[in-house]
C-alpha atoms as a PDB file:
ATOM      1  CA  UNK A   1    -271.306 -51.808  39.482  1.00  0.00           C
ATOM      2  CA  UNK A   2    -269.565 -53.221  42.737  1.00  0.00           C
ATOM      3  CA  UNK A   3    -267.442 -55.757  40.211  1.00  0.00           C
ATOM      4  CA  UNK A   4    -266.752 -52.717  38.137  1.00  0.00           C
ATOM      5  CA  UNK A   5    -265.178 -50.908  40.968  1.00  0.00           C
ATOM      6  CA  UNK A   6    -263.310 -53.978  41.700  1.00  0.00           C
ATOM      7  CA  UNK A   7    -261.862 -54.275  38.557  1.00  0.00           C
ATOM      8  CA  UNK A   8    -260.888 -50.968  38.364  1.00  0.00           C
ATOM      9  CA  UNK A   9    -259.339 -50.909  41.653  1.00  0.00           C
ATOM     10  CA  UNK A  10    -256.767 -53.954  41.038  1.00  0.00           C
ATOM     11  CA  UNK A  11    -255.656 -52.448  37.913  1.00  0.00           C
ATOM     12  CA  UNK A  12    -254.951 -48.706  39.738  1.00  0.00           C
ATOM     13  CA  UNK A  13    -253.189 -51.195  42.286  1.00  0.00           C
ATOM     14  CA  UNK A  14    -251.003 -53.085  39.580  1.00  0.00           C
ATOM     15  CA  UNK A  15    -250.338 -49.593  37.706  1.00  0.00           C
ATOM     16  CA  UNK A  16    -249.055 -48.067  40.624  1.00  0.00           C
ATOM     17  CA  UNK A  17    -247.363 -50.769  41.685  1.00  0.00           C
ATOM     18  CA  UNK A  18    -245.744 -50.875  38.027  1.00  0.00           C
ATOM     19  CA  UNK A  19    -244.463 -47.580  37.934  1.00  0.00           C
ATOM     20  CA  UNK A  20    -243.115 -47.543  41.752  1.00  0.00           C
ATOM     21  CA  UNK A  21    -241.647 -50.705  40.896  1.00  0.00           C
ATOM     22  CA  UNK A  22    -239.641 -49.439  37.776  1.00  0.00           C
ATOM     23  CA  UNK A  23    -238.048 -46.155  39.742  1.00  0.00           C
ATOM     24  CA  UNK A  24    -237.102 -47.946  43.039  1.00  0.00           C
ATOM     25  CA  UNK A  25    -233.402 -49.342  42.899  1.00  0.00           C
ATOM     26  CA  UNK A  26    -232.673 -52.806  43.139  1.00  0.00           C
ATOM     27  CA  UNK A  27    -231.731 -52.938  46.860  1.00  0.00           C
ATOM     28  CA  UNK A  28    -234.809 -51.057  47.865  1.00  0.00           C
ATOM     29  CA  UNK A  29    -237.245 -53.499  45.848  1.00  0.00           C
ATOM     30  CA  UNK A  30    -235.090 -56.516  47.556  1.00  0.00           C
ATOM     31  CA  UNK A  31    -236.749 -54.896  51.206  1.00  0.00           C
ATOM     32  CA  UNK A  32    -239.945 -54.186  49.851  1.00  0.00           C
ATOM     33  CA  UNK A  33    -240.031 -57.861  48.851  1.00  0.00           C
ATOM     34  CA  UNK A  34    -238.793 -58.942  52.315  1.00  0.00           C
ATOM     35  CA  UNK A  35    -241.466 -56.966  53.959  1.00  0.00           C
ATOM     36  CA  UNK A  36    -243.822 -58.808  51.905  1.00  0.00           C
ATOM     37  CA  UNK A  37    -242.707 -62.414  52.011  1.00  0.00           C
ATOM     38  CA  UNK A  38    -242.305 -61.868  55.577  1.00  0.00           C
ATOM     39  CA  UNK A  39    -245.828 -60.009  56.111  1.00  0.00           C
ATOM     40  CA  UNK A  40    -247.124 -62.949  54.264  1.00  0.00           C
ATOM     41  CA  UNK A  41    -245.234 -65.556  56.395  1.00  0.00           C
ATOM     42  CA  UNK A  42    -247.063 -64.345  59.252  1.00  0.00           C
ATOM     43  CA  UNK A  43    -250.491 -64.648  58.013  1.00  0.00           C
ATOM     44  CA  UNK A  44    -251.242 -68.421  58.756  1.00  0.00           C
ATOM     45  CA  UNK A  45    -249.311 -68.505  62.101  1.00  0.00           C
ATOM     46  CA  UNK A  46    -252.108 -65.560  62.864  1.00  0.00           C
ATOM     47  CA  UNK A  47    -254.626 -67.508  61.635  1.00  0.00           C
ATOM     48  CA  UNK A  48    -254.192 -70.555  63.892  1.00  0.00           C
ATOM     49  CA  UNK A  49    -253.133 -68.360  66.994  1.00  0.00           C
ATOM     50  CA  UNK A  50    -257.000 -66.756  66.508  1.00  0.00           C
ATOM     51  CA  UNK A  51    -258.806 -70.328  65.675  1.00  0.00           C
ATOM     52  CA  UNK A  52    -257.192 -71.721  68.699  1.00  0.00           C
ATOM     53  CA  UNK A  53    -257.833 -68.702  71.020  1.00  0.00           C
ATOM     54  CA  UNK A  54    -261.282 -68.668  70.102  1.00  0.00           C
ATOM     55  CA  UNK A  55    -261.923 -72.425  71.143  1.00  0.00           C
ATOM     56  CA  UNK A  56    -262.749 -73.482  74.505  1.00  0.00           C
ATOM     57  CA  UNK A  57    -260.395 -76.134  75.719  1.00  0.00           C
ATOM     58  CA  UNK A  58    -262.336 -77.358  78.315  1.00  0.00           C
ATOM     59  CA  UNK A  59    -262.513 -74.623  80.152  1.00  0.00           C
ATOM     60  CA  UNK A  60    -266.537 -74.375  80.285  1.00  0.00           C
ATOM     61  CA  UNK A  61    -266.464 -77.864  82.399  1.00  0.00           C
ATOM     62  CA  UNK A  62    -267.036 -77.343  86.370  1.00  0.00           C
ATOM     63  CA  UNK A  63    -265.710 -78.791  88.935  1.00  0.00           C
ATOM     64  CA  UNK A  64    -266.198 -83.142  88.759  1.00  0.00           C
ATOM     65  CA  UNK A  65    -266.733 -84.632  91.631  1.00  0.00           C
ATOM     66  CA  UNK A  66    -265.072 -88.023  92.539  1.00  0.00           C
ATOM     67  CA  UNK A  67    -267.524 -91.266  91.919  1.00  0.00           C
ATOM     68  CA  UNK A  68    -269.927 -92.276  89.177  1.00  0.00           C
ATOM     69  CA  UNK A  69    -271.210 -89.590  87.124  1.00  0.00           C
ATOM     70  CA  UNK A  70    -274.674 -89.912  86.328  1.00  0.00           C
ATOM     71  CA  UNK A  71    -274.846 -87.939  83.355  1.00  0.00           C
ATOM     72  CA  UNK A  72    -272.137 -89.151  81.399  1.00  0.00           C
ATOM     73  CA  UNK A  73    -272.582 -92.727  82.955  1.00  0.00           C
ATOM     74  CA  UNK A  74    -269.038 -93.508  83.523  1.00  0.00           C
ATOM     75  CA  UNK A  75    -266.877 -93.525  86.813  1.00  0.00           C
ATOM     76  CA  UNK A  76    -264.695 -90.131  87.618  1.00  0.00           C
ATOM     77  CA  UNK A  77    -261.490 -91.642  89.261  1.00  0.00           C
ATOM     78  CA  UNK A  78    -260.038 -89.866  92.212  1.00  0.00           C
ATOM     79  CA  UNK A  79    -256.807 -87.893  91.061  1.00  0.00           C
ATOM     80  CA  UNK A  80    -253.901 -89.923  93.244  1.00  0.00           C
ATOM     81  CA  UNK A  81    -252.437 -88.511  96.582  1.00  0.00           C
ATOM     82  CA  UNK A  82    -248.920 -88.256  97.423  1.00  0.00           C
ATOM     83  CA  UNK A  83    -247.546 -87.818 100.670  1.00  0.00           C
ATOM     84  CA  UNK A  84    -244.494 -87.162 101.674  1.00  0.00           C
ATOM     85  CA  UNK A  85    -243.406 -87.029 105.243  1.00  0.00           C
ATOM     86  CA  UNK A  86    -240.141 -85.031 106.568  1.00  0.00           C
ATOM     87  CA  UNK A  87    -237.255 -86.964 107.971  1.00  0.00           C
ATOM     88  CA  UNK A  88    -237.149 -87.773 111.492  1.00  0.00           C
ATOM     89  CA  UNK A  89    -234.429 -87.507 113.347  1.00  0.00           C
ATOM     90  CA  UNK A  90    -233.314 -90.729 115.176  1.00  0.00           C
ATOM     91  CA  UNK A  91    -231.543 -91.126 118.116  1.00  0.00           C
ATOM     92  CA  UNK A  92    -229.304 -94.147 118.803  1.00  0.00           C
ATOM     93  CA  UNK A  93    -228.941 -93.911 122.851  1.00  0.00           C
ATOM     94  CA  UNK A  94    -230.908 -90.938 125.490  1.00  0.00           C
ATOM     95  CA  UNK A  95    -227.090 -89.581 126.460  1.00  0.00           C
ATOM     96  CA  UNK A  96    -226.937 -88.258 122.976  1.00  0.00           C
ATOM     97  CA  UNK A  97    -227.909 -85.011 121.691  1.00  0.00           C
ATOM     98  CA  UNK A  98    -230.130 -84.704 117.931  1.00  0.00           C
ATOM     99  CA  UNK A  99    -228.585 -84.671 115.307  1.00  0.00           C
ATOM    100  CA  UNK A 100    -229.513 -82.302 112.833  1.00  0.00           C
ATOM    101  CA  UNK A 101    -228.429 -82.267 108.814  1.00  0.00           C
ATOM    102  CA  UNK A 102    -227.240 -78.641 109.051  1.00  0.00           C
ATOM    103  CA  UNK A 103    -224.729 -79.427 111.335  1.00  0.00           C
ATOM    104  CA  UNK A 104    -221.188 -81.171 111.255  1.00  0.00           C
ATOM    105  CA  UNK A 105    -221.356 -84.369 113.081  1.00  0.00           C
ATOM    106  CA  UNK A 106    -220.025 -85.043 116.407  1.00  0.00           C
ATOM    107  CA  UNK A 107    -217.154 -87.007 115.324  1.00  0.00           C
ATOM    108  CA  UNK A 108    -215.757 -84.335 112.641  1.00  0.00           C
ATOM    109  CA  UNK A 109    -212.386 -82.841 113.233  1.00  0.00           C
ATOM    110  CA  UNK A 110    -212.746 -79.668 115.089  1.00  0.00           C
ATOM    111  CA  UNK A 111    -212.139 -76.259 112.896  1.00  0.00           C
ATOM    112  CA  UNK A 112    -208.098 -75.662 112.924  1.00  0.00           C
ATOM    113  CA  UNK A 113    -207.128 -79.108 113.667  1.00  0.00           C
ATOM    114  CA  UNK A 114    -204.709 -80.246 111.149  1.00  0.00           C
ATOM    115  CA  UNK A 115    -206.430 -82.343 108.471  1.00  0.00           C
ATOM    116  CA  UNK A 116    -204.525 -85.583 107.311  1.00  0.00           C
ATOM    117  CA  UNK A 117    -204.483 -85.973 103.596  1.00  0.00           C
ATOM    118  CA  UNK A 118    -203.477 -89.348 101.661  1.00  0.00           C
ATOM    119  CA  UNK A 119    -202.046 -88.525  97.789  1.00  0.00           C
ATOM    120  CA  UNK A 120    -203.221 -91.384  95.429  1.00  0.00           C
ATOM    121  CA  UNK A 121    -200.153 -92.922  93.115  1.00  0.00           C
ATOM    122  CA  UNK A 122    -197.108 -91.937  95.950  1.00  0.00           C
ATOM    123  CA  UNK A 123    -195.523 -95.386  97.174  1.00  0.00           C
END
């Protein structure tokens, strides 16, 4: 009975799909075969988007904690440091003021003071 239904079902699919087939025109078939091919295109990307969506990627571990682990018997290295300490600023003689990055240094020309330039290739 169910393969009957089956069987009849298909061939009320390919009939149909006969006879709309025959009275579309040839540019609408052309999208209905797009819509297809790219309906059908789509079908194993979903597939692997759900299988690996559905897998746990390590997320059910807990926190490890650094040493020899007991259960697994093997050593759980600690993850490496890094530090990295700001600049300090230096200072050459105590009559001198800090310098600091953000400012010009002491020896730049003031603002408005005619700058001297040299042109490369005039004798």
């Amino acid at each position: 009975m169910r393969n009957g239904i089956l069987v009849i079902g298909i061939a009320f699919a390919v009939a149909l799909a006969a006879v709309v087939g025959n009275r579309l025109s040839h540019d609408a078939l052309a999208v209905v075969v797009g819509a297809l091919c790219g309906i059908s295109a789509t079908i194993p990307v979903t597939i692997g988007l759900v299988i690996a969506a559905s897998r746990n990627w390590g997320r059910d571990e807990g926190p490890r904690e650094i040493g020899y682990d007991y259960t697994t018997n093997r050593y759980v290295p600690q993850p490496p440091v890094v530090i990295v300490a700001p600049p300090q600023p230096t200072q050459s003689a105590s009559y001198t003021f800090p310098s600091s990055p953000y400012l010009a240094p002491m020896n730049a020309p003031m603002l408005g003071a005619p700058r001297e330039f040299k042109i490369i290739g005039e004798e």
